[in-house]
C-alpha atoms as a PDB file:
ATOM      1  CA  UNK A   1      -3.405   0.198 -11.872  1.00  0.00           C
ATOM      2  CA  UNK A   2      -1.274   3.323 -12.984  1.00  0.00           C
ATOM      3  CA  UNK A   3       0.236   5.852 -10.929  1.00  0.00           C
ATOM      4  CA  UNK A   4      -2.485   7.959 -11.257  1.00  0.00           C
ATOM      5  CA  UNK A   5      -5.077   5.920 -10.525  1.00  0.00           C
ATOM      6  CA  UNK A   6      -3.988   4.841  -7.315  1.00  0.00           C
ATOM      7  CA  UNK A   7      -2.689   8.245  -6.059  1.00  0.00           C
ATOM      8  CA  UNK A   8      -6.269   9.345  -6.748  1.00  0.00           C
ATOM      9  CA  UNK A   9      -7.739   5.939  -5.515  1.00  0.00           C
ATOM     10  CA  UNK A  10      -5.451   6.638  -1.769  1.00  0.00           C
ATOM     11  CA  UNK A  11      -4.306   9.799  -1.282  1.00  0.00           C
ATOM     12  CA  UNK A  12      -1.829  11.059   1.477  1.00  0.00           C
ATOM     13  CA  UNK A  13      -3.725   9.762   4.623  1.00  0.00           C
ATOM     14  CA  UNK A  14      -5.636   6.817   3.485  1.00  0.00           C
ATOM     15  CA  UNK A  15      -6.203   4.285   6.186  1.00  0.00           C
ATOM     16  CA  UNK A  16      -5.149   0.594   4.524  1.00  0.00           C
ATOM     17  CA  UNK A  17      -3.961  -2.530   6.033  1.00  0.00           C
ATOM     18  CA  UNK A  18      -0.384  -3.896   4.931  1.00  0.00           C
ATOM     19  CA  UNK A  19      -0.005  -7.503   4.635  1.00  0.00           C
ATOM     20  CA  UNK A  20       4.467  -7.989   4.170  1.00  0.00           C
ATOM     21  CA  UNK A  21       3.691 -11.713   1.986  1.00  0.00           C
ATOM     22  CA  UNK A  22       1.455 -13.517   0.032  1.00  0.00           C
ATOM     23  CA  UNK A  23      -0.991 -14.533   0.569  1.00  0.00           C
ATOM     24  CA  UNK A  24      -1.988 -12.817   3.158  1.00  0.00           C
ATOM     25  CA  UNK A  25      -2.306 -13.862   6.714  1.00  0.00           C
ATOM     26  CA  UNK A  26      -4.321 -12.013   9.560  1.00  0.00           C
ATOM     27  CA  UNK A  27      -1.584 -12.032  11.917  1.00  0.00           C
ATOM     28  CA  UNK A  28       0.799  -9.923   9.899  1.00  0.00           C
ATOM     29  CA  UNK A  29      -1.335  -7.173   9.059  1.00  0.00           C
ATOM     30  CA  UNK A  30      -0.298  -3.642   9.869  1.00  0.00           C
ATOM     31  CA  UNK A  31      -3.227  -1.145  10.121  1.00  0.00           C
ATOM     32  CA  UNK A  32      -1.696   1.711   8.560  1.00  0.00           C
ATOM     33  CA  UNK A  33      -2.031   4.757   6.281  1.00  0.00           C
ATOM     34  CA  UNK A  34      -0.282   5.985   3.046  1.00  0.00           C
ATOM     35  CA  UNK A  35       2.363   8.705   3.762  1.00  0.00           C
ATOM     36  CA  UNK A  36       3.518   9.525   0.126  1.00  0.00           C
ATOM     37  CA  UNK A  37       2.648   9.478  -3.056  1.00  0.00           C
ATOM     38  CA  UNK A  38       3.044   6.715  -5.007  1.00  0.00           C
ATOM     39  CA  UNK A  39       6.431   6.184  -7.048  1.00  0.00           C
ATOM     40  CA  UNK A  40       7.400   2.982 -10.039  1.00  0.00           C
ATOM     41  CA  UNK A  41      10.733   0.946 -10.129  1.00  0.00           C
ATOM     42  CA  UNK A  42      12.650   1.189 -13.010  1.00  0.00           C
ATOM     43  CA  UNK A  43      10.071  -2.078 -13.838  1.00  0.00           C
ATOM     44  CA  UNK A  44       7.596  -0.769 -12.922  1.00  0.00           C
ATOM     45  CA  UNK A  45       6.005  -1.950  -9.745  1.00  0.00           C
ATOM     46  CA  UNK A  46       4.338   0.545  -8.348  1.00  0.00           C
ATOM     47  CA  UNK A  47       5.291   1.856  -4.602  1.00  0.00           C
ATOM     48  CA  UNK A  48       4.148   3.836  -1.542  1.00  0.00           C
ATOM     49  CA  UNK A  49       5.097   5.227   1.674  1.00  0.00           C
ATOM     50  CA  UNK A  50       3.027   3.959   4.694  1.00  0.00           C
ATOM     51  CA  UNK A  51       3.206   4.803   8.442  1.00  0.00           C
ATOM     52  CA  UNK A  52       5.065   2.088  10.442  1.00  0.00           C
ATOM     53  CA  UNK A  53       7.323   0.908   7.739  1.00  0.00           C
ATOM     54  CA  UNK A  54      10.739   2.427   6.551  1.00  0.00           C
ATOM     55  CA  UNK A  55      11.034   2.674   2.504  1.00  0.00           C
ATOM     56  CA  UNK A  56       8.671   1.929  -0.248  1.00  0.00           C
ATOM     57  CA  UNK A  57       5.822  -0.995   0.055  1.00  0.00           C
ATOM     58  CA  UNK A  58       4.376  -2.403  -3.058  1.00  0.00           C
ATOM     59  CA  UNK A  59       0.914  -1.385  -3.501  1.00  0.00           C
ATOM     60  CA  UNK A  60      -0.297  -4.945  -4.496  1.00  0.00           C
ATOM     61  CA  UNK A  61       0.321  -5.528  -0.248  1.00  0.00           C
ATOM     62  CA  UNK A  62      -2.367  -3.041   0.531  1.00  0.00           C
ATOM     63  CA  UNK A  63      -5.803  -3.535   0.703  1.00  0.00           C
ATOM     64  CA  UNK A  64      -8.400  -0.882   1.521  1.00  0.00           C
ATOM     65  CA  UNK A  65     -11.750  -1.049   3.683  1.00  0.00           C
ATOM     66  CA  UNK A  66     -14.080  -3.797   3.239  1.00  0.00           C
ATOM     67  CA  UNK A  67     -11.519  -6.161   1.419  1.00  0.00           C
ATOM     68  CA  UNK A  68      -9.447  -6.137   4.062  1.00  0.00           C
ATOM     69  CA  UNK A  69      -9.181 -10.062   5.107  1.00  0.00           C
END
């Protein structure tokens, strides 16, 4: 997913669930929402702002409605 996609995909606001490792276990989710837009590392990962966390999460930790485990 680029950039772009995703920033259109969960804007500023978006309700997701955060899950800190793989794979993903119930008990460390963190119902959240995105609170920036979304940035890449100098690899590339992509990376977001959420409420509850300090810095950048990967977006590959969030999952949105329904497909949330």
């Amino acid at each position: 997913m680029t950039i772009e996609q995703f920033a259109e995909r969960a804007p500023i606001g978006t309700p997701c669930t955060y899950y800190p490792v793989k794979p993903f276990r119930v008990e460390e989710a963190l119902h959240t929402r995105i609170r920036s837009e979304p940035w890449a590392l100098g690899h590339g990962q992509i990376m977001v702002k959420v409420e509850g966390k300090a810095g950048g999460v990967a977006i590959e930790h969030l999952v949105f409605g329904e497909a949330a485990p």
